[in-house]
Structures are given as C-alpha cells and as structure tokens.
PDB file of N, CA and C in Angstrom:
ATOM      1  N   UNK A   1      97.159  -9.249  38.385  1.00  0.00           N
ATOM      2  CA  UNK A   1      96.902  -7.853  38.725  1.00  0.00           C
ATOM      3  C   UNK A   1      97.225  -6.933  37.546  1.00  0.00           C
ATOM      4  N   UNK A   2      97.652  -7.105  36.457  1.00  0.00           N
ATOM      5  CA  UNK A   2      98.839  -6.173  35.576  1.00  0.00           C
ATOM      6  C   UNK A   2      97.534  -6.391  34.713  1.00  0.00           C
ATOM      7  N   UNK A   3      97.152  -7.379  34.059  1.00  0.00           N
ATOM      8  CA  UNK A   3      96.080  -8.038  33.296  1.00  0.00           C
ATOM      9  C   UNK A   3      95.054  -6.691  33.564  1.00  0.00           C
ATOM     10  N   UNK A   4      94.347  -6.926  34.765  1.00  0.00           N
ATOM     11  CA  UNK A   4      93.255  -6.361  35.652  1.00  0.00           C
ATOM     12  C   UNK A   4      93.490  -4.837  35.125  1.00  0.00           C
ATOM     13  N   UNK A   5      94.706  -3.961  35.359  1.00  0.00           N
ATOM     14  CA  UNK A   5      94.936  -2.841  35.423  1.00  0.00           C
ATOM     15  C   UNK A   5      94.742  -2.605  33.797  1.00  0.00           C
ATOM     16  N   UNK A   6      95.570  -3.105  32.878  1.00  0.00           N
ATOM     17  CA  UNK A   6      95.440  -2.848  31.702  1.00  0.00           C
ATOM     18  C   UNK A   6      93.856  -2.870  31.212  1.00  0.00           C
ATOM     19  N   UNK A   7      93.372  -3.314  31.708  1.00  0.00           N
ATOM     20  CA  UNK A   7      91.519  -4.238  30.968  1.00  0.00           C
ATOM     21  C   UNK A   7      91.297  -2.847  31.716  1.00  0.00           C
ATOM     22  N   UNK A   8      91.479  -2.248  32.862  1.00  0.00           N
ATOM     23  CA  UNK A   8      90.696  -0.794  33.482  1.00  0.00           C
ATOM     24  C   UNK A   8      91.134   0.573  32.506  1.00  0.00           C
ATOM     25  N   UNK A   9      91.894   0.522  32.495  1.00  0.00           N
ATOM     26  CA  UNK A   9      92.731   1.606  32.202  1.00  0.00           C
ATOM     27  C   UNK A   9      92.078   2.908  30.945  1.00  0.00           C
ATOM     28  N   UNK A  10      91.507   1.806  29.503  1.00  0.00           N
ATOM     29  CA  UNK A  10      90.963   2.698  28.895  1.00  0.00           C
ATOM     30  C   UNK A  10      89.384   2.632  29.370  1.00  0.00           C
ATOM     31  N   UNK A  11      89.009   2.096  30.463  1.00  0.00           N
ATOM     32  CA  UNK A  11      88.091   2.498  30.416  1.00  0.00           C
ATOM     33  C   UNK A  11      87.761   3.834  31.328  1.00  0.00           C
ATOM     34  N   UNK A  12      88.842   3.549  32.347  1.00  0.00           N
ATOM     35  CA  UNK A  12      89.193   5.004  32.986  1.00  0.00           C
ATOM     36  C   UNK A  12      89.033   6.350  32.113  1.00  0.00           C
ATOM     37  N   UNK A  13      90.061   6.143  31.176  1.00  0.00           N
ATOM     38  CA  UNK A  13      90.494   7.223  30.507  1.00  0.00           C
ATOM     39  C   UNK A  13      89.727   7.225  30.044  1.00  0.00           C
ATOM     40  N   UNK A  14      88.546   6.835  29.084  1.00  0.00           N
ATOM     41  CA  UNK A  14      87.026   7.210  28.490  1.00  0.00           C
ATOM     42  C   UNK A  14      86.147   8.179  29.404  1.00  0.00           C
ATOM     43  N   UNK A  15      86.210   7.020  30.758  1.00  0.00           N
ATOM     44  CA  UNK A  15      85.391   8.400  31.800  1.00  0.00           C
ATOM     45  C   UNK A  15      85.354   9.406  32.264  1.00  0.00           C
ATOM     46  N   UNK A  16      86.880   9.938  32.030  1.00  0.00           N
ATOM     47  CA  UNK A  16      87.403  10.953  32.565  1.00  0.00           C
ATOM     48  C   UNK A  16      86.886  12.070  31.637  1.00  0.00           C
ATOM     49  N   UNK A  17      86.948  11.898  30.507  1.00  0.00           N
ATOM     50  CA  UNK A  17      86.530  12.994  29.372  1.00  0.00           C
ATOM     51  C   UNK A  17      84.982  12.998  29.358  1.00  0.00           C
ATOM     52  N   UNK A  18      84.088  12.406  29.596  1.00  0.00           N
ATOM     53  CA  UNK A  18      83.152  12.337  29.305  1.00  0.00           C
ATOM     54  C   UNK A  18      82.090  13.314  30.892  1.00  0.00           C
ATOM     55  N   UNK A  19      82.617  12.714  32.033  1.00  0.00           N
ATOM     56  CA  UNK A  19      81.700  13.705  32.809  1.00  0.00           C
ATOM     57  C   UNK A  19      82.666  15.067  33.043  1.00  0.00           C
ATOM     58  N   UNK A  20      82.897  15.804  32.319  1.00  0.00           N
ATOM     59  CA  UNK A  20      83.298  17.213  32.509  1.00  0.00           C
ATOM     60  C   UNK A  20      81.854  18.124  33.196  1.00  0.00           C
ATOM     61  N   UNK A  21      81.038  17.822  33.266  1.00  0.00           N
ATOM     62  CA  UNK A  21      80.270  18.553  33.656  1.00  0.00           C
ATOM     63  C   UNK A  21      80.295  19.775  33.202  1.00  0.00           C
ATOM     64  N   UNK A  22      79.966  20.084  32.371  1.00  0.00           N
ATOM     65  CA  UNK A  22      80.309  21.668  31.342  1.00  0.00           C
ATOM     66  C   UNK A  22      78.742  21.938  30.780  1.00  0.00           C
ATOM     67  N   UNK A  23      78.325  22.717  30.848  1.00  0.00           N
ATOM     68  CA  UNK A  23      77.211  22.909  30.381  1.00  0.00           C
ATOM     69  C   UNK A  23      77.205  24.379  30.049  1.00  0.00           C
ATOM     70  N   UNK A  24      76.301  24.401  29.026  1.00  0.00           N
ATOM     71  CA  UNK A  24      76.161  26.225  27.848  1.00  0.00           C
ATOM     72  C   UNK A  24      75.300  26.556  27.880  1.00  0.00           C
ATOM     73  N   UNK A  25      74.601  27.298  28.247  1.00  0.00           N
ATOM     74  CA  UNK A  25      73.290  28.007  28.094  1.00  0.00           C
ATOM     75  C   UNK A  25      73.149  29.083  27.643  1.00  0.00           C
ATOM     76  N   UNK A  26      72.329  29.318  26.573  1.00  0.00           N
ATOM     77  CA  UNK A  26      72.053  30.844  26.142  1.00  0.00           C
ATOM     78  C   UNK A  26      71.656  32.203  27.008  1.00  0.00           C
ATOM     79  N   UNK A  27      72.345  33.279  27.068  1.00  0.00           N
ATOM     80  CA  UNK A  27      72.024  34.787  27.778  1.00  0.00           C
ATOM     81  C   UNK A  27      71.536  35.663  26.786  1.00  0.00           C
ATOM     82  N   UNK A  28      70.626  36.250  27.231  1.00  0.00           N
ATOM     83  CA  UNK A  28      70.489  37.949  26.454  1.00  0.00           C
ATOM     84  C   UNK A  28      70.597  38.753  28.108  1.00  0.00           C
ATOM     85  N   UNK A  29      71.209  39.786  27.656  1.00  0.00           N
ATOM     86  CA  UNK A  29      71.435  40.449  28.402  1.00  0.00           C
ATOM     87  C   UNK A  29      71.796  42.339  28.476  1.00  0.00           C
ATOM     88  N   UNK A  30      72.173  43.180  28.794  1.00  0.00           N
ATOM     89  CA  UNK A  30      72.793  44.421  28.930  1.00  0.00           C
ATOM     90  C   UNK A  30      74.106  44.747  29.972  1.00  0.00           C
ATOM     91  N   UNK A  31      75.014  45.216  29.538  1.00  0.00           N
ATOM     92  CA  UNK A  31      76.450  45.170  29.698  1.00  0.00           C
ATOM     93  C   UNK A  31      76.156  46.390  31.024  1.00  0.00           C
ATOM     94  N   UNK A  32      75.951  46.777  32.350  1.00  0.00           N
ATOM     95  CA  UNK A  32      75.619  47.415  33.808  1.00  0.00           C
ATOM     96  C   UNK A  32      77.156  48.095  33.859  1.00  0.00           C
ATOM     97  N   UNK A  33      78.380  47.454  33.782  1.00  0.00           N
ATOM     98  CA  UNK A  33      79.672  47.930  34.138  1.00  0.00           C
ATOM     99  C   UNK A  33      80.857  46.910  33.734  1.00  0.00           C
ATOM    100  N   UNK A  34      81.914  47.323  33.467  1.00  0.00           N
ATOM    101  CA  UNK A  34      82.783  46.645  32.933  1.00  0.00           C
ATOM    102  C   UNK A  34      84.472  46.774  34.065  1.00  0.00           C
ATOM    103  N   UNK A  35      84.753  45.842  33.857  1.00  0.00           N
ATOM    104  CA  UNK A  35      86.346  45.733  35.403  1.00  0.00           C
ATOM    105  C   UNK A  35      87.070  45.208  34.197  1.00  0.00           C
ATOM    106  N   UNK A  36      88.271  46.503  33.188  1.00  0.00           N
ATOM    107  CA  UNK A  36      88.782  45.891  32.544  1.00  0.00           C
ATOM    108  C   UNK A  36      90.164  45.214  33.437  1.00  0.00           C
ATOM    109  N   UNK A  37      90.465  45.229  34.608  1.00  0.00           N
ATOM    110  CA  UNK A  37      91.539  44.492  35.102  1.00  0.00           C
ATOM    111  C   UNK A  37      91.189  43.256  35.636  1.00  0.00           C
ATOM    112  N   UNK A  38      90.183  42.631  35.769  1.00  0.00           N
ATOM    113  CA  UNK A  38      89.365  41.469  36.150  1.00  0.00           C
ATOM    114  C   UNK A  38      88.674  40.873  34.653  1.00  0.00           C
ATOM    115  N   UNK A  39      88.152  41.699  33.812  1.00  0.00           N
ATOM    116  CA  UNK A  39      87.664  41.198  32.859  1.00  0.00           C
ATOM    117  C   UNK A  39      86.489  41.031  33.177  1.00  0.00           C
ATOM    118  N   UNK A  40      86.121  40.954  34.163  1.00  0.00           N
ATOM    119  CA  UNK A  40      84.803  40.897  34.761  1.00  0.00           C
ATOM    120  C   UNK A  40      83.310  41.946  33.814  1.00  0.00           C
ATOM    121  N   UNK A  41      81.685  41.374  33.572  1.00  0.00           N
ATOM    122  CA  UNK A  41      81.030  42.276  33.333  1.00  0.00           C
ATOM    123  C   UNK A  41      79.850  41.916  33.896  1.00  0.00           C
ATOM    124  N   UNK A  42      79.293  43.428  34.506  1.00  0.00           N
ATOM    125  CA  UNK A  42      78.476  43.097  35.427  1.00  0.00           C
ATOM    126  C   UNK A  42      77.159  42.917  34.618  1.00  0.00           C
ATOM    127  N   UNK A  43      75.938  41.921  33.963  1.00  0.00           N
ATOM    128  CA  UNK A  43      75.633  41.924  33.227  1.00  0.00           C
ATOM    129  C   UNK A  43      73.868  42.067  33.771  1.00  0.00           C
ATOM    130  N   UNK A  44      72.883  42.673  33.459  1.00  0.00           N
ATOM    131  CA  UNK A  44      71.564  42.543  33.753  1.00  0.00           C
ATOM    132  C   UNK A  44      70.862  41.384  32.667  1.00  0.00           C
ATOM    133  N   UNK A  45      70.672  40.324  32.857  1.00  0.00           N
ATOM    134  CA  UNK A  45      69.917  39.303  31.964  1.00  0.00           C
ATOM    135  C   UNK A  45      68.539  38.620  32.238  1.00  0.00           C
ATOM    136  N   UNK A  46      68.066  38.173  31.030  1.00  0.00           N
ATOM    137  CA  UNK A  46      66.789  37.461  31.766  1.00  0.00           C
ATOM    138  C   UNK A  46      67.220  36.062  32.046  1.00  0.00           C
ATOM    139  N   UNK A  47      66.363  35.501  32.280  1.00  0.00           N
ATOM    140  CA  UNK A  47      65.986  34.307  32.847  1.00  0.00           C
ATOM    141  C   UNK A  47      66.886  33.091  31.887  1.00  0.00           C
ATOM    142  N   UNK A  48      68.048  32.276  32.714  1.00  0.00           N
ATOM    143  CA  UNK A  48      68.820  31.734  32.010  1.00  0.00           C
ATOM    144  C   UNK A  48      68.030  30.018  31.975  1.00  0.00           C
ATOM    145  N   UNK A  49      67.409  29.801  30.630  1.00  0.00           N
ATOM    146  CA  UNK A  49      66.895  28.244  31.174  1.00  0.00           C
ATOM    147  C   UNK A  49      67.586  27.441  31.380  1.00  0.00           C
ATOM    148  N   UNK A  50      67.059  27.051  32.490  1.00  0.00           N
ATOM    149  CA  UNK A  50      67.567  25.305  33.065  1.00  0.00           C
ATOM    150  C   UNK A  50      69.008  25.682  34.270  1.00  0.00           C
ATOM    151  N   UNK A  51      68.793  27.188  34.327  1.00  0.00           N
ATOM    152  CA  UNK A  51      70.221  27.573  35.083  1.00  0.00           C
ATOM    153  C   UNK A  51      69.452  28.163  36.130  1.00  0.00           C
ATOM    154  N   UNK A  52      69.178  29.749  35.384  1.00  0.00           N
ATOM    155  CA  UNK A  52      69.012  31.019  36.857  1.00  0.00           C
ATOM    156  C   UNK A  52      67.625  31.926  36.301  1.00  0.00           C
ATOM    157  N   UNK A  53      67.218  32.122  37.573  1.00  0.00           N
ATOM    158  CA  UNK A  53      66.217  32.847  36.771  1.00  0.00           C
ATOM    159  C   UNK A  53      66.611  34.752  36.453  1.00  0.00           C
ATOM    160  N   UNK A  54      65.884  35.612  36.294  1.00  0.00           N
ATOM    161  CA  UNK A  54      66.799  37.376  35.597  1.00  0.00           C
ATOM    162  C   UNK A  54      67.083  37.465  36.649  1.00  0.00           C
ATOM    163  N   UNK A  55      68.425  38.282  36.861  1.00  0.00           N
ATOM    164  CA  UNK A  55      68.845  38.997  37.212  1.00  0.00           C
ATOM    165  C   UNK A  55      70.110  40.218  37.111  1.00  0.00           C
ATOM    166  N   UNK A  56      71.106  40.935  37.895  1.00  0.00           N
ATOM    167  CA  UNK A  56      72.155  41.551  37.692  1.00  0.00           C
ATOM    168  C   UNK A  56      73.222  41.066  38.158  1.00  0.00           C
ATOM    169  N   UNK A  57      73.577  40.222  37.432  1.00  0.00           N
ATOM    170  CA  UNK A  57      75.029  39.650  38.646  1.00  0.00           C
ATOM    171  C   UNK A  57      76.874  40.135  37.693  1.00  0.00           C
ATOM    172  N   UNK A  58      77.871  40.106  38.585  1.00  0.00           N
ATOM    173  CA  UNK A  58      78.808  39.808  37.418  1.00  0.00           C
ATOM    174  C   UNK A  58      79.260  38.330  36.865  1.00  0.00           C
ATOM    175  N   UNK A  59      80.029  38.666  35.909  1.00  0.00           N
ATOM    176  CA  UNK A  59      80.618  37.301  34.645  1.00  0.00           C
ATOM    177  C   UNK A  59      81.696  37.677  34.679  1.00  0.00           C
ATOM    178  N   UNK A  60      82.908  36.768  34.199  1.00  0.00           N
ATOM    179  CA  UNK A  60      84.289  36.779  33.640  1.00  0.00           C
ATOM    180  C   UNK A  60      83.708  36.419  32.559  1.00  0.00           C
ATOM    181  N   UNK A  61      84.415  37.584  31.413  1.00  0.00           N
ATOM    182  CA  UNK A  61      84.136  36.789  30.405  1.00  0.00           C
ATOM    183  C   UNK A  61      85.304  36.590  29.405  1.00  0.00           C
ATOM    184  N   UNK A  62      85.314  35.555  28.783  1.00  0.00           N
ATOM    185  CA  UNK A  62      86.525  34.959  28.245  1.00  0.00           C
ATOM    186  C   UNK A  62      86.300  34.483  26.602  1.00  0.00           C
ATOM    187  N   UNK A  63      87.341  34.665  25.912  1.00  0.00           N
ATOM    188  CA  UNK A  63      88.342  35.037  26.417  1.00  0.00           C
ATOM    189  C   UNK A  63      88.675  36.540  26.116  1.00  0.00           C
ATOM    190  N   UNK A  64      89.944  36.958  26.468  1.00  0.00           N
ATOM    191  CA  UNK A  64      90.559  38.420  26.561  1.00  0.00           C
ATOM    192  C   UNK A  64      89.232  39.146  25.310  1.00  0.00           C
ATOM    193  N   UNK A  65      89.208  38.916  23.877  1.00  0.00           N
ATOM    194  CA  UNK A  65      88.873  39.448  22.655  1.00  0.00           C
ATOM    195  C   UNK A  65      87.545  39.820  22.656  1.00  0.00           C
ATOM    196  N   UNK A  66      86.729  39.227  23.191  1.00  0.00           N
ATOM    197  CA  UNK A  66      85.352  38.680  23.830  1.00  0.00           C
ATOM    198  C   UNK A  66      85.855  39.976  24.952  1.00  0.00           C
ATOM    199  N   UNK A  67      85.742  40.122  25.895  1.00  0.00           N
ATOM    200  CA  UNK A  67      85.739  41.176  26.582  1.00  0.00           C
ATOM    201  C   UNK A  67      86.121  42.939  26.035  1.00  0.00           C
ATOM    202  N   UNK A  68      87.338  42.464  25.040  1.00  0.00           N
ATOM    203  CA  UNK A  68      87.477  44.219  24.503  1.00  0.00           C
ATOM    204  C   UNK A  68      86.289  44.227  23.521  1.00  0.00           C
ATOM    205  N   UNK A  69      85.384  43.834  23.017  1.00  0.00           N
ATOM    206  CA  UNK A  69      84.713  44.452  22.440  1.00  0.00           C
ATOM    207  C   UNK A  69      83.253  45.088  22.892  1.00  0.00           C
ATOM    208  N   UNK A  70      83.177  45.124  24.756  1.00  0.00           N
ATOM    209  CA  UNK A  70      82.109  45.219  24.842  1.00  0.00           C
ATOM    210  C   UNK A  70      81.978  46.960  25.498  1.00  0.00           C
ATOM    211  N   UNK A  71      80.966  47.128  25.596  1.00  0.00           N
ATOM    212  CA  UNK A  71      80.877  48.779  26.302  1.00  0.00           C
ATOM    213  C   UNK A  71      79.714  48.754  27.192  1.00  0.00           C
ATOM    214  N   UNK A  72      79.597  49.457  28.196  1.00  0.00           N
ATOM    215  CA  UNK A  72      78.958  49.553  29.128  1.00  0.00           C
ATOM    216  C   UNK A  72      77.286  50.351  28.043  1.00  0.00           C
ATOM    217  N   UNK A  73      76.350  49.432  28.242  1.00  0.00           N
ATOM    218  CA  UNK A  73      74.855  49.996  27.460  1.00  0.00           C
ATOM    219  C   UNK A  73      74.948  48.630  26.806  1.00  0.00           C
ATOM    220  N   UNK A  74      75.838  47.765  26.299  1.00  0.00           N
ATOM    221  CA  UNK A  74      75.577  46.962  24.730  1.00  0.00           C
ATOM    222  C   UNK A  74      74.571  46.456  25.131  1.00  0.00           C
ATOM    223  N   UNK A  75      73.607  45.975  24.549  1.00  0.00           N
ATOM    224  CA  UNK A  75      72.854  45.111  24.320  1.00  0.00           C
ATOM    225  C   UNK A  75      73.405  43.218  23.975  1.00  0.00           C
ATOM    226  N   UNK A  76      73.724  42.386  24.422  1.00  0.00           N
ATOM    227  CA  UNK A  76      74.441  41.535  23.831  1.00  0.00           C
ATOM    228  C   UNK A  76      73.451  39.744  24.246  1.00  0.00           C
ATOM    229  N   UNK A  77      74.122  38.548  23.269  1.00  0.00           N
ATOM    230  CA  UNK A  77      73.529  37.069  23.347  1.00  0.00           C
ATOM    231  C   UNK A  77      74.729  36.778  23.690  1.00  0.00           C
ATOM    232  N   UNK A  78      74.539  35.777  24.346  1.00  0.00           N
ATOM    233  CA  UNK A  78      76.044  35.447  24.690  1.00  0.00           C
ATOM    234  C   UNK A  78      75.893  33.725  25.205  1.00  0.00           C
ATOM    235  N   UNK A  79      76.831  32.945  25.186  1.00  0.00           N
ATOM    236  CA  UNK A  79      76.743  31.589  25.752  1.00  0.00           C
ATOM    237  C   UNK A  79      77.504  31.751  27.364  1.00  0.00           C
ATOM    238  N   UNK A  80      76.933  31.066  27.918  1.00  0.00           N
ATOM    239  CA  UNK A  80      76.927  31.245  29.765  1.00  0.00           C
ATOM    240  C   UNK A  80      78.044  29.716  29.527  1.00  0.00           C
ATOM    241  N   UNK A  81      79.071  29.539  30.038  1.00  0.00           N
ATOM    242  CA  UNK A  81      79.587  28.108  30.098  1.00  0.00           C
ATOM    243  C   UNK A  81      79.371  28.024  32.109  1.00  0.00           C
ATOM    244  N   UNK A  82      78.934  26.836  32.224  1.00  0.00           N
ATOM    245  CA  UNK A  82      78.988  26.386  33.822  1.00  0.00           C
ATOM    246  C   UNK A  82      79.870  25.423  33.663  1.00  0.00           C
ATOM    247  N   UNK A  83      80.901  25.241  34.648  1.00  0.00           N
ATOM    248  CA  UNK A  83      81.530  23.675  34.912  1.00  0.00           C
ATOM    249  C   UNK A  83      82.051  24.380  36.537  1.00  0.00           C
ATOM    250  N   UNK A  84      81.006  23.653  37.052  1.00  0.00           N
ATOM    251  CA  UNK A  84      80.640  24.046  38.632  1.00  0.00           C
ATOM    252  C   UNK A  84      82.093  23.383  39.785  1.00  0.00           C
ATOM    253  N   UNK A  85      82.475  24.556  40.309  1.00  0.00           N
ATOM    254  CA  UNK A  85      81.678  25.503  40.707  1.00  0.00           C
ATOM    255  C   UNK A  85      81.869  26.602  39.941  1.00  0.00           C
ATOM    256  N   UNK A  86      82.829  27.122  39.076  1.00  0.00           N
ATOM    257  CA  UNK A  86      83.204  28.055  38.273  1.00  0.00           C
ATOM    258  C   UNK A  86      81.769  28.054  36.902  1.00  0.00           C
ATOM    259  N   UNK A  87      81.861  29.173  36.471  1.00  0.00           N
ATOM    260  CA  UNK A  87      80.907  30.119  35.220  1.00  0.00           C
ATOM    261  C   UNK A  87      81.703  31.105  34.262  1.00  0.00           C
ATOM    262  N   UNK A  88      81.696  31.764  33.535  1.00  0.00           N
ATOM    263  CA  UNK A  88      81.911  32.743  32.803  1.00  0.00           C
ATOM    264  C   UNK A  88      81.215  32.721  31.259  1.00  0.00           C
ATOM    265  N   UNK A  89      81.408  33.265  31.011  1.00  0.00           N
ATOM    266  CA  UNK A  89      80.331  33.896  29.599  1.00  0.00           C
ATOM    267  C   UNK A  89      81.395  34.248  28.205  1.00  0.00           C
ATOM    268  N   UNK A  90      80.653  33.488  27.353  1.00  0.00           N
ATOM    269  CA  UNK A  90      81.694  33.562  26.077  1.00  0.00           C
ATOM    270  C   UNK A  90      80.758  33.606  24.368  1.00  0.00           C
ATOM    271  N   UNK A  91      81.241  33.684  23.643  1.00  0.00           N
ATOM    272  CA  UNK A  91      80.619  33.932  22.558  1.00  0.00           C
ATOM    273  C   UNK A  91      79.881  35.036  22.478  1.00  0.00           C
ATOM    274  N   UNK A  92      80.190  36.121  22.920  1.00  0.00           N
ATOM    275  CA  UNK A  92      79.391  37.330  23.052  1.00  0.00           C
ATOM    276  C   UNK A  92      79.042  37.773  21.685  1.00  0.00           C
ATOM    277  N   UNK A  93      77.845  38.250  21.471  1.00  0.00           N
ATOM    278  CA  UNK A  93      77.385  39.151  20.104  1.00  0.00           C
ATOM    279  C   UNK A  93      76.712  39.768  20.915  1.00  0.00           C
ATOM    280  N   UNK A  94      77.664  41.994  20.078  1.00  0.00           N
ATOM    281  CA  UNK A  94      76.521  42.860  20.349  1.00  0.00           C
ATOM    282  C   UNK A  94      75.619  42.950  19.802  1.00  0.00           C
ATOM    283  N   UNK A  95      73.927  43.350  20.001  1.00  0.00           N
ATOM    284  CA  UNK A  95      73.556  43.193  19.273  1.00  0.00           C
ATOM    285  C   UNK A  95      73.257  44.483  19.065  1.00  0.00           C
ATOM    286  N   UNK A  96      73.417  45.675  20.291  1.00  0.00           N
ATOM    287  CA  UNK A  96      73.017  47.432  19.799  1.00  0.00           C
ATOM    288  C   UNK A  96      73.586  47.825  21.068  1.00  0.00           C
ATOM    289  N   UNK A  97      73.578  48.690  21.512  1.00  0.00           N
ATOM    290  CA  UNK A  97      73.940  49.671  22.468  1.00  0.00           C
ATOM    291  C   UNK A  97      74.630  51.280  22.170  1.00  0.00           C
ATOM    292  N   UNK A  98      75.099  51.239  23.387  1.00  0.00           N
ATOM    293  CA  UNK A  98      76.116  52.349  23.239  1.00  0.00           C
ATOM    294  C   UNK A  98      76.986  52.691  22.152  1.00  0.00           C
ATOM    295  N   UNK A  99      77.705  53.464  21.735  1.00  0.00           N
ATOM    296  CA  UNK A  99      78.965  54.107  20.979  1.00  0.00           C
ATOM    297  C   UNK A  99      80.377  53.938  21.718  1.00  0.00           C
ATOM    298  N   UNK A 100      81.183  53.369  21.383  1.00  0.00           N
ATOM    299  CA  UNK A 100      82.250  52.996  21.967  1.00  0.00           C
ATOM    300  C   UNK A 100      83.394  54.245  22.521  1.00  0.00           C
ATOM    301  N   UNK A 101      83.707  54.184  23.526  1.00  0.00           N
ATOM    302  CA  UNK A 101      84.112  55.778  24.564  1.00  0.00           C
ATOM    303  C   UNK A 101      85.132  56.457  23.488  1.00  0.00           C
ATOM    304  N   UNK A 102      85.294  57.256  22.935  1.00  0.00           N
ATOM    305  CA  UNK A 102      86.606  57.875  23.184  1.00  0.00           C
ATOM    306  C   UNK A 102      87.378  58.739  23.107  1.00  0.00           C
TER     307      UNK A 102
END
C-alpha cells in the first residue's frame, strides 16, 4: 500500500496545478461607474470571445493599483480572468477618456 501511495502521489500533485481552470480573455470596454469601497467597475463592453456576448455588467478589478487608476468615461483593454465561478478584470490600459476628478 505505501509503494502504491508513493507511485500516486506526484502524479496527484501534477494534476492539481494543471486543471486550474483559469482562463483570460481580452475586453474593450468604457468605465459606467466606479465603487471605490468594493473596487468594483461597472464596465459597458463588447462582445467578450469565447466568454459573453456586449454588454453593461460590473467587475472587481484587481489588483488595488489597477483600480486607482481608472475614472468614470475611460475608455480602457483590459484582460477578463474567469476561474469559475468567480471573474474579475486585470491588466487594465486606459486608452482615452475623461480627466481625472479633482
């Protein structure tokens, strides 16, 4: 039995890393409203392939640095991460919008 367990073991641990189920998909989108205590942005985008088709929904987007730089108008590309059931949105670039409030 000890034999058996050892001969499993890395193969366990290989599988475990490998189906993360994580998947990235590219967004363009416009920044609708921003929840800086959630981090949350409510984003209008088109059509995400192989994901969603346009719409207005919100994102967490992560991390913290990635969120202060955005303003309600930006124009922004951004990478969508899925690892279901959870989403949030990262790698943000503005690419135009608004003037930053202040």
């Amino acid at each position: 039995m000890t034999r058996r367990t050892i001969l499993w073991l890395p193969a366990a641990v290989a599988l475990a890393g490998c189906g993360s189920g994580e998947k990235h998909y590219a967004m363009d989108g416009e920044i609708r409203a921003l929840d800086p205590v959630t981090h949350n942005a409510t984003i209008k985008h088109g059509k995400i392939e192989g994901w969603m088709d346009a719409m207005t929904m919100e994102y967490t987007i992560k991390p913290d640095a990635e969120f202060a730089k955005l303003h309600v108008g930006d124009h922004i590309q951004a990478t969508v991460v899925v690892r279901d059931p959870t989403y949030w949105v990262t790698e943000v670039k503005v690419m135009s919008g608004s003037a930053p409030a202040r």
